[in-house]
N, C-alpha and C. Protein backbone atom coordinates (compact mmCIF):
# COMPACT_ATOMS: atom_id res chain seq x y z
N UNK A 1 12.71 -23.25 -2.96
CA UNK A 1 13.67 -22.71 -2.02
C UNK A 1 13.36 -21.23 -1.79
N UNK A 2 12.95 -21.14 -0.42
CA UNK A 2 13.18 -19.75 -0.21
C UNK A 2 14.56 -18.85 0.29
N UNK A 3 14.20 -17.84 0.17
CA UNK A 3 15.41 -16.96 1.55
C UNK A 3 14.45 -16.01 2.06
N UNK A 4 15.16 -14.81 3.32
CA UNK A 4 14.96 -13.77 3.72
C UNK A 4 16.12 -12.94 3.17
N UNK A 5 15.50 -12.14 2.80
CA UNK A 5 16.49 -10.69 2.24
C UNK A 5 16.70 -9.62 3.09
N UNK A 6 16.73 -8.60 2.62
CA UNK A 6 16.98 -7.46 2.66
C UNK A 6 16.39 -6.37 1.86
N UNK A 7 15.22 -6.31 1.88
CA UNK A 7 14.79 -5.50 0.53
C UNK A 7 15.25 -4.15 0.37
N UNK A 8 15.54 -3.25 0.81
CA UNK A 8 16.46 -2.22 0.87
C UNK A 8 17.98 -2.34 0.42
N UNK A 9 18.29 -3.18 0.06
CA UNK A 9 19.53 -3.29 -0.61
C UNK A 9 19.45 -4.45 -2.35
N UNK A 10 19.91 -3.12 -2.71
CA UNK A 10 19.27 -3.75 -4.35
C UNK A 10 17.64 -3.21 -4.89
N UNK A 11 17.21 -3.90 -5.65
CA UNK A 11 16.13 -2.89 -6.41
C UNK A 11 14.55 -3.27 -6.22
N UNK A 12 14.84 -3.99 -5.22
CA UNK A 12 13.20 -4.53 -4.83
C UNK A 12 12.43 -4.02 -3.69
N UNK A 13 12.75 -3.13 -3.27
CA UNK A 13 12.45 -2.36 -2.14
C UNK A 13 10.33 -1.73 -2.69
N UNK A 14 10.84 -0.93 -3.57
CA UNK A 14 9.39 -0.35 -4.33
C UNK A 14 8.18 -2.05 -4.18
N UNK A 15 8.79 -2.99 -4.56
CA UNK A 15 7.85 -4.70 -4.82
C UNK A 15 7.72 -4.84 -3.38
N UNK A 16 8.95 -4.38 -2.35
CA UNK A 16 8.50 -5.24 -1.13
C UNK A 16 7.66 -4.00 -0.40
N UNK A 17 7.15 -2.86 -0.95
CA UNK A 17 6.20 -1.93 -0.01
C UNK A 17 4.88 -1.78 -0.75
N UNK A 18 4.64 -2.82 -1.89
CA UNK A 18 3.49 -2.86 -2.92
C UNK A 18 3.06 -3.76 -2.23
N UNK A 19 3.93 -5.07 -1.97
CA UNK A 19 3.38 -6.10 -1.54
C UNK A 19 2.74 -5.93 0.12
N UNK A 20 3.33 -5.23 0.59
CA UNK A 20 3.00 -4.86 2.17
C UNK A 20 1.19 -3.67 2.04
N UNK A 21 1.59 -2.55 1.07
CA UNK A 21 0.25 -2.63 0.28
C UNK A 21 -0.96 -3.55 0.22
N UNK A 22 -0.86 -4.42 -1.04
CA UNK A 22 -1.63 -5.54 -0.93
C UNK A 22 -1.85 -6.55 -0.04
N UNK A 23 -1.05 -7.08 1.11
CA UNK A 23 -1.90 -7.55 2.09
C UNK A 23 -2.04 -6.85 3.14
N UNK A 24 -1.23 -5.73 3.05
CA UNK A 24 -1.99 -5.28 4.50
C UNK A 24 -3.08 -3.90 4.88
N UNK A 25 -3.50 -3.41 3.27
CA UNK A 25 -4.07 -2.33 3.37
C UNK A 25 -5.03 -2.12 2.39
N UNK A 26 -4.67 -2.37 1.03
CA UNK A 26 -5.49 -2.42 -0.13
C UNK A 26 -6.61 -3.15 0.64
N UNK A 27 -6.96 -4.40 1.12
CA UNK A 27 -8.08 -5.02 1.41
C UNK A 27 -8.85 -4.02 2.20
N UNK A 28 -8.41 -3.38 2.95
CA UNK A 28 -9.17 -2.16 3.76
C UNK A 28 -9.30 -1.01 3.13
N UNK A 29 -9.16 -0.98 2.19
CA UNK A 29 -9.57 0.35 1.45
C UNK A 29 -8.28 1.06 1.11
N UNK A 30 -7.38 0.84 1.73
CA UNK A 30 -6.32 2.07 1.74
C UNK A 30 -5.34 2.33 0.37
N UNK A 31 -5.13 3.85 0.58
CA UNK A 31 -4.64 4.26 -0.49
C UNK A 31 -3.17 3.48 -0.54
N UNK A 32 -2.52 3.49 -1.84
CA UNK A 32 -1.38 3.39 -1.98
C UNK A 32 -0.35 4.60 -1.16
N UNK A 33 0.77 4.15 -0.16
CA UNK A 33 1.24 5.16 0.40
C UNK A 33 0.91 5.25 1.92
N UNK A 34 -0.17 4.03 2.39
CA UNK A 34 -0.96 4.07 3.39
C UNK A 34 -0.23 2.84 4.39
N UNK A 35 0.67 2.37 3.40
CA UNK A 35 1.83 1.32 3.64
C UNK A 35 3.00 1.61 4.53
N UNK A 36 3.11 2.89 4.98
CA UNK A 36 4.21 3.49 5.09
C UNK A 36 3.77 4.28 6.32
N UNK A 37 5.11 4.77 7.27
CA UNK A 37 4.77 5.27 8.21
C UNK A 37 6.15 6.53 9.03
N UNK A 38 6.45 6.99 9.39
CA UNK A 38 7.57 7.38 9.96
C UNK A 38 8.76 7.45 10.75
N UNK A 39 8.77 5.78 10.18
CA UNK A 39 9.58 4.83 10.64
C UNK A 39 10.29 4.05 10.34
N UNK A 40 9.99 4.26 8.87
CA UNK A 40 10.90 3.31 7.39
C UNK A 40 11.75 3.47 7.62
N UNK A 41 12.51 4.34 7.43
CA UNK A 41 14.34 4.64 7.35
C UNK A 41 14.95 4.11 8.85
N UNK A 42 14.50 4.32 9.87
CA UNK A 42 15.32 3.59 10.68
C UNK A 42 14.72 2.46 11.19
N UNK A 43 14.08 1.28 10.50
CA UNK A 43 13.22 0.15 10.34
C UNK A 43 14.50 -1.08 10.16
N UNK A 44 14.35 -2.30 10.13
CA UNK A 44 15.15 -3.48 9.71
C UNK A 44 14.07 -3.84 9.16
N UNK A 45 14.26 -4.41 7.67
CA UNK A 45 13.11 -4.55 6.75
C UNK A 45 13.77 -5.52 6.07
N UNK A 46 12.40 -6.79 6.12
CA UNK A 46 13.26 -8.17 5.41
C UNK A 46 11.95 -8.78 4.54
N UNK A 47 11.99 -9.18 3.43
CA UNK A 47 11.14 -9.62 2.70
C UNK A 47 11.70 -11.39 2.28
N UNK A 48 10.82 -11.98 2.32
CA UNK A 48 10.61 -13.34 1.51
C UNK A 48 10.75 -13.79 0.59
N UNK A 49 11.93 -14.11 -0.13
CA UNK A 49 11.69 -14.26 -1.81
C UNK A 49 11.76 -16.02 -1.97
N UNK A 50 10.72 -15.97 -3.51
CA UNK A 50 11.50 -17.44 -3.93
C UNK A 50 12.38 -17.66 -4.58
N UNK A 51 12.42 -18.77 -5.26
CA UNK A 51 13.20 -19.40 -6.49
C UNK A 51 13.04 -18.54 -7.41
N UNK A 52 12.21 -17.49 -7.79
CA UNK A 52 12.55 -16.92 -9.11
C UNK A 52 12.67 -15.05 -8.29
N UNK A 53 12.91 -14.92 -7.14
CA UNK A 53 13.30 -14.13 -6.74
C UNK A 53 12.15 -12.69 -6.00
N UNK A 54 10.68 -13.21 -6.44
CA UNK A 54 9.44 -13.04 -6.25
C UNK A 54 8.95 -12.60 -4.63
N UNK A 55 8.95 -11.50 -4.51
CA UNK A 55 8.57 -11.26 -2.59
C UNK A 55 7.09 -12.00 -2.50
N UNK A 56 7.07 -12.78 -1.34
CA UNK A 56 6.26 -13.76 -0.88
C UNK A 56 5.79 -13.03 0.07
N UNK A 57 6.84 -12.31 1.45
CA UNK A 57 6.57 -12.46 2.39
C UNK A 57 7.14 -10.85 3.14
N UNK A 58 6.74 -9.89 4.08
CA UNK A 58 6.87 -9.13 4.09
C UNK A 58 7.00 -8.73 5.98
N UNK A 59 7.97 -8.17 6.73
CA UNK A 59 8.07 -7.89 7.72
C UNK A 59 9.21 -6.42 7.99
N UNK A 60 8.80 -6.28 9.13
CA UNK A 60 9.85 -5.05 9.48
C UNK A 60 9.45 -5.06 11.22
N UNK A 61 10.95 -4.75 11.71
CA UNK A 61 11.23 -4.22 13.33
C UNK A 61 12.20 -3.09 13.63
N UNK A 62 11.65 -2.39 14.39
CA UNK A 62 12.18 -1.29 14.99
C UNK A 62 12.05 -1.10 16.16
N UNK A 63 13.38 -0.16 16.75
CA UNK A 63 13.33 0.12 17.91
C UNK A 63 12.98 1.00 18.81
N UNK A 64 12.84 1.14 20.31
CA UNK A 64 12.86 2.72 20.75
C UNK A 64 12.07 2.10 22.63
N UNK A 65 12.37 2.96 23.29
CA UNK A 65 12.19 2.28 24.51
C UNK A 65 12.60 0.98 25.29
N UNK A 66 13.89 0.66 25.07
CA UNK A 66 14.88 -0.51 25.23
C UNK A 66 13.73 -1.94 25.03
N UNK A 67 12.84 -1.48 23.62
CA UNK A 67 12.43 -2.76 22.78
C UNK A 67 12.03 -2.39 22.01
N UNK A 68 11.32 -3.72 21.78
CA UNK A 68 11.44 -3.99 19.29
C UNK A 68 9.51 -3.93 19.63
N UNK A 69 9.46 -3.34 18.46
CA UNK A 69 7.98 -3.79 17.69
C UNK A 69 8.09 -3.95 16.21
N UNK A 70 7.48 -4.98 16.11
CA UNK A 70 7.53 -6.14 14.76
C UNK A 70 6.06 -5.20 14.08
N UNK A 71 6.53 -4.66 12.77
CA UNK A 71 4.94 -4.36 12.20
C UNK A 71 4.86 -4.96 10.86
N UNK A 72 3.98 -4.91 10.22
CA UNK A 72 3.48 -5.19 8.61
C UNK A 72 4.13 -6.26 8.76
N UNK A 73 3.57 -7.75 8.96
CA UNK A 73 3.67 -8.95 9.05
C UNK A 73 2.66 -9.51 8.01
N UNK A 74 3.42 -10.00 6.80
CA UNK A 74 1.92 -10.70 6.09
C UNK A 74 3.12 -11.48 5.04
N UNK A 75 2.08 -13.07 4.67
CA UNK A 75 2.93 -13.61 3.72
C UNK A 75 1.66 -13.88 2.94
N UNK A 76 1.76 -13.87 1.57
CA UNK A 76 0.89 -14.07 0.83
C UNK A 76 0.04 -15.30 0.59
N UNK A 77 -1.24 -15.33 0.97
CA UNK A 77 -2.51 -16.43 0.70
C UNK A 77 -1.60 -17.85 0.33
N UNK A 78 -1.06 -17.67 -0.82
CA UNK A 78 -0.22 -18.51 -1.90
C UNK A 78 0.69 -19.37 -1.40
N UNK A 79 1.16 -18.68 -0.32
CA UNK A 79 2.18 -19.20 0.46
C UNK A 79 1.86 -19.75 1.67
N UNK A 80 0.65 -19.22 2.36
CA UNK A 80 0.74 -19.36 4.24
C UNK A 80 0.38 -21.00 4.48
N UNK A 81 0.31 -20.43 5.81
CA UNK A 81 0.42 -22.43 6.19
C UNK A 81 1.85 -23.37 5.82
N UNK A 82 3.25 -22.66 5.42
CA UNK A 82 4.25 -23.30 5.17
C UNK A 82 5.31 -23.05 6.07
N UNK A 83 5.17 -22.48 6.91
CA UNK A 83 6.08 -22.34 7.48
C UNK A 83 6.62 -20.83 7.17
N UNK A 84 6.58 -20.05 6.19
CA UNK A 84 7.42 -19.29 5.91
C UNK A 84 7.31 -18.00 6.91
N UNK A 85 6.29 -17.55 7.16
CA UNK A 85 6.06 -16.61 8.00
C UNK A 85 6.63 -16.95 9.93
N UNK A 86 6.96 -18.00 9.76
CA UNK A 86 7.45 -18.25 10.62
C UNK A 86 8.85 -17.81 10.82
N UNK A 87 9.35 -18.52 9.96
CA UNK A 87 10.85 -18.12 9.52
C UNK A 87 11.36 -16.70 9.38
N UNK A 88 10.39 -15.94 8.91
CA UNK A 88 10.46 -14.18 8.41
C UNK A 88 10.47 -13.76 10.44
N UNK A 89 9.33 -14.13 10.68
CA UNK A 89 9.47 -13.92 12.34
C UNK A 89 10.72 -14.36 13.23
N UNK A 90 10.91 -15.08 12.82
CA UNK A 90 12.38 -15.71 13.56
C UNK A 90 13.62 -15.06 13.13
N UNK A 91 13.68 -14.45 11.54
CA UNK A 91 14.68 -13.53 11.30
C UNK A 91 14.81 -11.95 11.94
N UNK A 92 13.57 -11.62 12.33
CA UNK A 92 13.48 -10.17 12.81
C UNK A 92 13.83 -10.22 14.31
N UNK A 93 13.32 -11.48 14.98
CA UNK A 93 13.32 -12.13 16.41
C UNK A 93 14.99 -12.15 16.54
N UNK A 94 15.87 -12.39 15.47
CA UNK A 94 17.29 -12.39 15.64
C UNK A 94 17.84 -10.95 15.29
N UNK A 95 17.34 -10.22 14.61
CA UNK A 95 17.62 -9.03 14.69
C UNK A 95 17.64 -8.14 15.99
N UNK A 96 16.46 -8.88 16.41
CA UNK A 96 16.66 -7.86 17.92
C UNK A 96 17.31 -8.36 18.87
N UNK A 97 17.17 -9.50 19.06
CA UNK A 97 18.44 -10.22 20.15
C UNK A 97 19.68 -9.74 19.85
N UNK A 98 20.13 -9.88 18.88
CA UNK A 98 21.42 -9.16 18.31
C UNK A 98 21.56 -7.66 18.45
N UNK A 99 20.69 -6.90 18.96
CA UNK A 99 20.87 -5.60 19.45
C UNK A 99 20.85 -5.50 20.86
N UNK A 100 20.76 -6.83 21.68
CA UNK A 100 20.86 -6.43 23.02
C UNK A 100 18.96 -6.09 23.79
N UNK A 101 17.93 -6.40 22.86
CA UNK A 101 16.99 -5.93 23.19
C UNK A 101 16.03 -7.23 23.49
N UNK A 102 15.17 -7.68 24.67
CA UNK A 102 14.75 -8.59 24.81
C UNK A 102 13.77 -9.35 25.36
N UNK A 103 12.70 -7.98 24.59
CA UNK A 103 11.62 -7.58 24.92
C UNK A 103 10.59 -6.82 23.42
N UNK A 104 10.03 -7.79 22.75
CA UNK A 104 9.57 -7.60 21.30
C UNK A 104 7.79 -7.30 21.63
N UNK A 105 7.32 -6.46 21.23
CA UNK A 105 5.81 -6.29 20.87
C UNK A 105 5.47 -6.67 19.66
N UNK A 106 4.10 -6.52 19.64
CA UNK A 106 3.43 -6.37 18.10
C UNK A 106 1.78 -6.04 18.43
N UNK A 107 1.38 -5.34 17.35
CA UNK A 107 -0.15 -5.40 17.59
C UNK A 107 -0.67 -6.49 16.51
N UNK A 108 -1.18 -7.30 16.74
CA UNK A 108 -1.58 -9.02 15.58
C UNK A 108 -3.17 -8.43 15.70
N UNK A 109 -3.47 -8.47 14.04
CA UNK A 109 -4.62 -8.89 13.78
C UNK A 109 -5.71 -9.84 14.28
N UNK A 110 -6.90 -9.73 14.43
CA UNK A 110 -7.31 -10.94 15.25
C UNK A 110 -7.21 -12.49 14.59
N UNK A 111 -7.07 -12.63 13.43
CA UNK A 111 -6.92 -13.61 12.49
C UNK A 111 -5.83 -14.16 12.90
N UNK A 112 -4.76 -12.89 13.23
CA UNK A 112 -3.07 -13.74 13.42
C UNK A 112 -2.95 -14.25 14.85
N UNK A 113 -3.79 -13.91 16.17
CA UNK A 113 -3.34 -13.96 17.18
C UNK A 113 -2.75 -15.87 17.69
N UNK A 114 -3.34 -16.92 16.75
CA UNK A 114 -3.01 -18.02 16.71
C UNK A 114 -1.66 -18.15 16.63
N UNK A 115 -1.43 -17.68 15.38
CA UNK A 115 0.02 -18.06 14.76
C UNK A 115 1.43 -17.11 15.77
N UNK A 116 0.82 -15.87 16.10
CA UNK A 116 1.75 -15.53 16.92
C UNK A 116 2.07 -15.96 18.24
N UNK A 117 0.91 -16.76 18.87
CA UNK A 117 0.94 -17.71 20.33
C UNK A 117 1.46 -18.86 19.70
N UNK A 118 1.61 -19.41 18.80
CA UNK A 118 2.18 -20.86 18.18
C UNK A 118 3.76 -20.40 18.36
N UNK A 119 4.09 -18.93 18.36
CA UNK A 119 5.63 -18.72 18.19
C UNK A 119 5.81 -17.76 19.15
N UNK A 120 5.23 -18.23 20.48
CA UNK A 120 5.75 -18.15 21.82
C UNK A 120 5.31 -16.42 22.24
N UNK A 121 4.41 -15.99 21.56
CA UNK A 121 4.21 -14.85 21.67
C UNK A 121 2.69 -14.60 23.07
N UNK A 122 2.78 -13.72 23.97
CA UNK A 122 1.28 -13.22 25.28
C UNK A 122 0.57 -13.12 24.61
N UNK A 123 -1.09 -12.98 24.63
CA UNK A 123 -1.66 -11.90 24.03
C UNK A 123 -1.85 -11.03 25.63
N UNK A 124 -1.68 -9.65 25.42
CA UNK A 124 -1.65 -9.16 26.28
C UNK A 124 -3.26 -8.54 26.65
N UNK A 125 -3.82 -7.58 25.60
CA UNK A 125 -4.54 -6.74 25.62
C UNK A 125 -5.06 -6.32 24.54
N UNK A 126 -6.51 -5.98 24.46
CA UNK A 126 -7.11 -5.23 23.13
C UNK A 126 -6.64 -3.61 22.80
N UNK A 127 -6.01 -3.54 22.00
CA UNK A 127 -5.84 -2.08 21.08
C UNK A 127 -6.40 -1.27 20.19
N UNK A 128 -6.16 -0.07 20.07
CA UNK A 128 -6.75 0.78 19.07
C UNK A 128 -6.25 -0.07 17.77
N UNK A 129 -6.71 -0.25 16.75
CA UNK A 129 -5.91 -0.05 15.52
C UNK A 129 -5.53 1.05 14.87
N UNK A 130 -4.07 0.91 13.89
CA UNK A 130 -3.60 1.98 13.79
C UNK A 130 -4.25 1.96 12.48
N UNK A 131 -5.23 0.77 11.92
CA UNK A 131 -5.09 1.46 10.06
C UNK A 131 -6.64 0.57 10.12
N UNK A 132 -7.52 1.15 9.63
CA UNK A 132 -9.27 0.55 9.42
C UNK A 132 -9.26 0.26 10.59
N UNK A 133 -10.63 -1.01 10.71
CA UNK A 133 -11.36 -1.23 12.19
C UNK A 133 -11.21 -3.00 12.81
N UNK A 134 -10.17 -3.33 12.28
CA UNK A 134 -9.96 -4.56 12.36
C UNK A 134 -9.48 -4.93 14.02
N UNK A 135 -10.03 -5.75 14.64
CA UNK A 135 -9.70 -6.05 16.51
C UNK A 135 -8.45 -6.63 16.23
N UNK A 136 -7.52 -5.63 17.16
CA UNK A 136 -6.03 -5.79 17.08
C UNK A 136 -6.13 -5.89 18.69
N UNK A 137 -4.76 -7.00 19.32
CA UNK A 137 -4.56 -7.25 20.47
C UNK A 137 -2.95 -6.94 20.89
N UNK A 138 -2.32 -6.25 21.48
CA UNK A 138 -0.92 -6.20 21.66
C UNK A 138 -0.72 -7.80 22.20
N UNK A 139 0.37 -7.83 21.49
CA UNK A 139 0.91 -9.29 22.08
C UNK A 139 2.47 -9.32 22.43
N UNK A 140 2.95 -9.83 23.16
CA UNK A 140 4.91 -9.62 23.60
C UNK A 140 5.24 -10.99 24.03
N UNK A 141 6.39 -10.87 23.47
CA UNK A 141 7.88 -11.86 24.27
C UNK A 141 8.72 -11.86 24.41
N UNK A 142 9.36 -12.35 24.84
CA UNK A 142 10.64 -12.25 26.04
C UNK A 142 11.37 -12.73 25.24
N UNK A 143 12.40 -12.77 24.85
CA UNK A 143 13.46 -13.76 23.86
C UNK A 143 14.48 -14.08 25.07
């Protein structure tokens, strides 16, 4: 059994920006701290836990220009292919509908651009990346 949390409320916050760490930066070299950006504090930040309370799964959306961009999207090796990252997407996807906003970006890895067209997402266009040299594509949808 999983849930989506809240990692910012209660004491797992430090586990859910290690884990965002390890898949989304450690593999590229990056320092610890390289996780993070200037956008945390006014972020909606929801992590994946299981049955023993363990972050699986790691996302965050924020706002600004009457829409959302979804960043640090990753569920762990261990887990993918279950659905769960789906679900983490669909919780942030309700976060922003629920603000009136209805119009979501993201920049997807080229690895992810599948899974984010499986969940109704454009690919629009090739982008800079913001972290190493990995081909990132902006992708959007309409909710």
């Amino acid at each position: 059994m999983i849930r989506i949390v809240d990692p910012k409320k209660g004491t797992m916050y430090d586990d859910y920006l290690h884990l965002r760490w390890l898949l989304l930066r450690e593999p590229l070299g990056g320092e610890r701290g390289s996780e993070l950006d200037d956008m945390e504090s006014v972020s909606y930040h929801r992590a994946i836990v299981d049955k023993d309370n363990d972050i699986i799964g790691v996302g965050r959306v924020h706002f600004g220009d009457s829409l959302a961009q979804i960043r640090y999207m990753g569920v762990k090796h261990s887990h993918s292919r279950m659905g769960y990252g789906t679900k983490l997407l669909y919780t942030l996807e309700k976060i922003v509908y629920n603000h009136g906003i209805n119009k979501i970006f993201l920049n997807s890895r080229i690895n992810a651009i599948s899974f984010y067209q499986k969940n109704g997402y454009s690919k629009i266009k090739r982008v800079e990346p913001s972290f190493g040299d990995i081909i990132h594509y902006r992708m959007e949808k309409i909710l």
